[in-house]
N, C-alpha and C. Protein backbone atom coordinates (compact mmCIF):
# COMPACT_ATOMS: atom_id res chain seq x y z
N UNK A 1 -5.91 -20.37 -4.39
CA UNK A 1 -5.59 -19.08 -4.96
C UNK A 1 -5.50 -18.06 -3.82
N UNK A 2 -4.68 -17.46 -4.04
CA UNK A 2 -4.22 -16.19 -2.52
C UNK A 2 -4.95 -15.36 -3.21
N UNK A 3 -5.95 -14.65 -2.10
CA UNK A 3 -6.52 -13.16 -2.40
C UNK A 3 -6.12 -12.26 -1.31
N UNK A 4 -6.11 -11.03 -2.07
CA UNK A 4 -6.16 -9.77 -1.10
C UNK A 4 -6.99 -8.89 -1.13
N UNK A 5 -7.93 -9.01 0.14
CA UNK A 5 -9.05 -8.33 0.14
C UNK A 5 -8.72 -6.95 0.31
N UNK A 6 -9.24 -5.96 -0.64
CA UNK A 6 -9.49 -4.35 -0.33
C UNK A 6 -10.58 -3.98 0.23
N UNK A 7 -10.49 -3.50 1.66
CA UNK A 7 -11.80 -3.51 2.59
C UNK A 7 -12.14 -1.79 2.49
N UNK A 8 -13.07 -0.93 2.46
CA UNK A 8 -12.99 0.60 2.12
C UNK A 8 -13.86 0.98 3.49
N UNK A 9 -14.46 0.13 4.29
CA UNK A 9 -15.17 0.50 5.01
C UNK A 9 -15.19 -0.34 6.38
N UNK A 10 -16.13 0.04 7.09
CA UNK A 10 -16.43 -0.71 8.41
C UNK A 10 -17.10 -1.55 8.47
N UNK A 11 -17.72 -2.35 7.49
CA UNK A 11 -18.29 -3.47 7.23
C UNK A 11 -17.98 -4.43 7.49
N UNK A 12 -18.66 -5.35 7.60
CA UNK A 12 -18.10 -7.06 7.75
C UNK A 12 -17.27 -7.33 7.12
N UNK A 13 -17.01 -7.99 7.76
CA UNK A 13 -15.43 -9.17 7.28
C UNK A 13 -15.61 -9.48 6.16
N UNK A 14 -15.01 -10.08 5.22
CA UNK A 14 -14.97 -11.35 3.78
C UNK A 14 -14.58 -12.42 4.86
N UNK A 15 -15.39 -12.86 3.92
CA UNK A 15 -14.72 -14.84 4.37
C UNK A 15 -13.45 -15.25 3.93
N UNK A 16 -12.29 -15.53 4.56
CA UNK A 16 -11.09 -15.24 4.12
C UNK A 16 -10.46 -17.33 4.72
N UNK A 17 -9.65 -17.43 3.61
CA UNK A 17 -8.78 -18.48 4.20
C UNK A 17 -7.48 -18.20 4.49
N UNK A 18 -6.87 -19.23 5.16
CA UNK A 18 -5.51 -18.89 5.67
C UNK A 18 -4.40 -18.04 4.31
N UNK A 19 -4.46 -18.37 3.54
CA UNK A 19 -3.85 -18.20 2.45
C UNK A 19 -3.66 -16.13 2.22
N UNK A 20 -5.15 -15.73 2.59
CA UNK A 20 -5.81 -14.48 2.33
C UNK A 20 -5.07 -13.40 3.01
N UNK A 21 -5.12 -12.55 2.78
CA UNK A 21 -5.06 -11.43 3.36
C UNK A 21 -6.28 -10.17 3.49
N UNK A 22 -6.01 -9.11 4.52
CA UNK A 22 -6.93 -7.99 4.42
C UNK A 22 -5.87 -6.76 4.09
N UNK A 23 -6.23 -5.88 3.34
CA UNK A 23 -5.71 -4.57 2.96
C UNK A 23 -6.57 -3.86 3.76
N UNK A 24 -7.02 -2.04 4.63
CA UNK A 24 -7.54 -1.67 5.16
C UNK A 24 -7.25 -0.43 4.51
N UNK A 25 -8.36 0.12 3.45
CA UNK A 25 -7.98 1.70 3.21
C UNK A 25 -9.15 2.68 3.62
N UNK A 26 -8.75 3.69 3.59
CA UNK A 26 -9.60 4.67 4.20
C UNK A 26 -10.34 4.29 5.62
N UNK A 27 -11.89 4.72 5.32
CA UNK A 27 -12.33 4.29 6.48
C UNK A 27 -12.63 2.86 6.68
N UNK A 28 -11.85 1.68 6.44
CA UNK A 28 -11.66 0.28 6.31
C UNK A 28 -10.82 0.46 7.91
N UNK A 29 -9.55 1.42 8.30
CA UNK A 29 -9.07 1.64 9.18
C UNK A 29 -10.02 1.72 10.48
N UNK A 30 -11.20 2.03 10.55
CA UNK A 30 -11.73 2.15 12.16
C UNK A 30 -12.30 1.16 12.41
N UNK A 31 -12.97 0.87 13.59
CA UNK A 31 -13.32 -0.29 14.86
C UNK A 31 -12.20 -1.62 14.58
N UNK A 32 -12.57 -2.18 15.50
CA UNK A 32 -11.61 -3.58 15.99
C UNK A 32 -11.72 -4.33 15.27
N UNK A 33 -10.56 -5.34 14.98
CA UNK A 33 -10.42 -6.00 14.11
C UNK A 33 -10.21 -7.64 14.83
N UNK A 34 -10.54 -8.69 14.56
CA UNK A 34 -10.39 -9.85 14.95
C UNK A 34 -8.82 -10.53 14.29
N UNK A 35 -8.79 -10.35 13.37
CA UNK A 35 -7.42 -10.55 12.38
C UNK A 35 -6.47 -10.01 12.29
N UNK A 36 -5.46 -10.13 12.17
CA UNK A 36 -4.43 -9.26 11.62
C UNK A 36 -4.23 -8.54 10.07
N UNK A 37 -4.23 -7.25 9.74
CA UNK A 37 -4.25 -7.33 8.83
C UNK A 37 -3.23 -5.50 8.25
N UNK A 38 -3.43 -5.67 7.00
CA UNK A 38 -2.08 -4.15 6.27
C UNK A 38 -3.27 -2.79 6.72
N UNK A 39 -2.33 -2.29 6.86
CA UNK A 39 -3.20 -0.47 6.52
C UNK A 39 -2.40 0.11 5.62
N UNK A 40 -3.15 1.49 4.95
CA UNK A 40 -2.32 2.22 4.34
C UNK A 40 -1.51 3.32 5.42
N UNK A 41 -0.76 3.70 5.76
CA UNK A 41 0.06 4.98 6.71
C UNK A 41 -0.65 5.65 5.94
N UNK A 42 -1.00 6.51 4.80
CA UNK A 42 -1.44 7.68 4.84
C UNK A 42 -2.42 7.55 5.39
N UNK A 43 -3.48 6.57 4.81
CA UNK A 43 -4.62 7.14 5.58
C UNK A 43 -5.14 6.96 7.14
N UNK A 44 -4.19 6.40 7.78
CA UNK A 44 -4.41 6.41 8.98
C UNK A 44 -3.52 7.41 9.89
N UNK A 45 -2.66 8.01 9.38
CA UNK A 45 -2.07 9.39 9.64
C UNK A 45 -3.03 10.93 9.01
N UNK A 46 -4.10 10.66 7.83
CA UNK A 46 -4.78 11.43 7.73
C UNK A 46 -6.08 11.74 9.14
N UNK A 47 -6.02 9.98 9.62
CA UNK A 47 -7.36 9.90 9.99
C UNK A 47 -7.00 10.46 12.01
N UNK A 48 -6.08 10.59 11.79
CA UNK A 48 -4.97 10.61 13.46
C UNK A 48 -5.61 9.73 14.36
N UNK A 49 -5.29 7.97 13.70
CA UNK A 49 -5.56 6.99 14.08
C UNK A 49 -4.43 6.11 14.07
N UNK A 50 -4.48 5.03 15.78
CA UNK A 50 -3.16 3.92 15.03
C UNK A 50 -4.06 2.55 15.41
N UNK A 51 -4.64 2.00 14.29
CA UNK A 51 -5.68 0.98 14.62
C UNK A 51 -4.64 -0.25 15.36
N UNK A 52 -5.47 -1.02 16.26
CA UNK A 52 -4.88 -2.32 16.95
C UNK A 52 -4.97 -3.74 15.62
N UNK A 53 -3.66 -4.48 15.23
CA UNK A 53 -4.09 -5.41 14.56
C UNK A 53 -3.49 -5.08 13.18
N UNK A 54 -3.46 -4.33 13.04
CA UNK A 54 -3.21 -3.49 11.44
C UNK A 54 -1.83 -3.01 11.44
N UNK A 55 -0.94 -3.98 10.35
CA UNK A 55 0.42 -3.75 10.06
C UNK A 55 0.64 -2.37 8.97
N UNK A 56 1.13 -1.09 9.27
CA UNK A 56 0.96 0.43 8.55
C UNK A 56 1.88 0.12 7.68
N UNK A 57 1.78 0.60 6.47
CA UNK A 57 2.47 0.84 5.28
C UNK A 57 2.26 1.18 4.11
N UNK A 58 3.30 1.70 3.69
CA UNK A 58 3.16 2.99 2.37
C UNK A 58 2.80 2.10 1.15
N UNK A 59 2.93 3.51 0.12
CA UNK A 59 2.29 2.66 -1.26
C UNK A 59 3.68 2.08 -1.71
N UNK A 60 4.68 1.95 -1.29
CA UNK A 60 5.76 1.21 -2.19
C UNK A 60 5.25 0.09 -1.67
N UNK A 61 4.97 -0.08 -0.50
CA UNK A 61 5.42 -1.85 0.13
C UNK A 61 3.68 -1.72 -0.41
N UNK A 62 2.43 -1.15 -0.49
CA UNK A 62 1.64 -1.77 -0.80
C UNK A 62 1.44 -2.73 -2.03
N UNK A 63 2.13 -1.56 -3.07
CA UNK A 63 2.44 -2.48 -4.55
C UNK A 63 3.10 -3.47 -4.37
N UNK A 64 4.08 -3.47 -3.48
CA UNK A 64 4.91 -4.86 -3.10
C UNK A 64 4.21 -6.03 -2.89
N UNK A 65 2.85 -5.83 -2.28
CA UNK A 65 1.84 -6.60 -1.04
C UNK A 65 1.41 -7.14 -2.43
N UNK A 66 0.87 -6.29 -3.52
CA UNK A 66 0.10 -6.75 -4.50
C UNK A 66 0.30 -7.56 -5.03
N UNK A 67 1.79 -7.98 -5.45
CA UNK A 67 2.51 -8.63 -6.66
C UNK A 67 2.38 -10.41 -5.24
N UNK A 68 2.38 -10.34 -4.44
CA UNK A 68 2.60 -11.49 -3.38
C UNK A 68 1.20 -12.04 -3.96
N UNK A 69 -0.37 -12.02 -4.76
CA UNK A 69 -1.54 -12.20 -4.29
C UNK A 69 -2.18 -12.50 -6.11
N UNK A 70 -2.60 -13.81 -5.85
CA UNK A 70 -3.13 -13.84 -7.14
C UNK A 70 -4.30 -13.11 -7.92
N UNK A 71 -4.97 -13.00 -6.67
CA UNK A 71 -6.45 -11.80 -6.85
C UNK A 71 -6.67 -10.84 -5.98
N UNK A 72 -7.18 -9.58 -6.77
CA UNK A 72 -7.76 -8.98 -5.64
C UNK A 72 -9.15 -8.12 -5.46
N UNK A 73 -9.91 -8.50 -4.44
CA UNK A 73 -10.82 -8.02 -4.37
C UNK A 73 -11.42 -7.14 -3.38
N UNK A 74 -12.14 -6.30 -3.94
CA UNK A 74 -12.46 -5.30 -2.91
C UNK A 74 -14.03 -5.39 -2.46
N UNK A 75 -13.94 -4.89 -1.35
CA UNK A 75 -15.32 -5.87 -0.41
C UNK A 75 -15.11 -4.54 0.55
């Protein structure tokens, strides 16, 4: 089952398989990331940040991201 994790903070990782993805909103955007993973553009244009690792994009392509993911969870 593909999940897409909604991360809100600077917290640890989820345990993720290849399959998975990370979403990065708000302050989910700061420190380094080991993975590759989505941001939202607003909020990292709110935050006048361009995190390393983190592919930026709006809420059209986010809803887009959604419909790709059988679950999603926020962590």
């Amino acid at each position: 089952m593909k999940t897409l994790y909604l991360k809100y903070d600077s917290g640890p990782l989820p345990k993720m398989s290849e399959s998975d993805a990370l979403m990065l909103l708000g302050d989910g955007l700061y420190g380094p990331l080991p993975v590759h993973a989505f941001g939202l553009k607003q909020d990292a244009e709110v935050r006048g940040i361009l995190p390393d690792h983190v592919e930026l994009i709006d809420m059209q392509q986010w809803v887009e991201l959604l419909n790709k993911f059988d679950r999603w969870i926020t962590c």
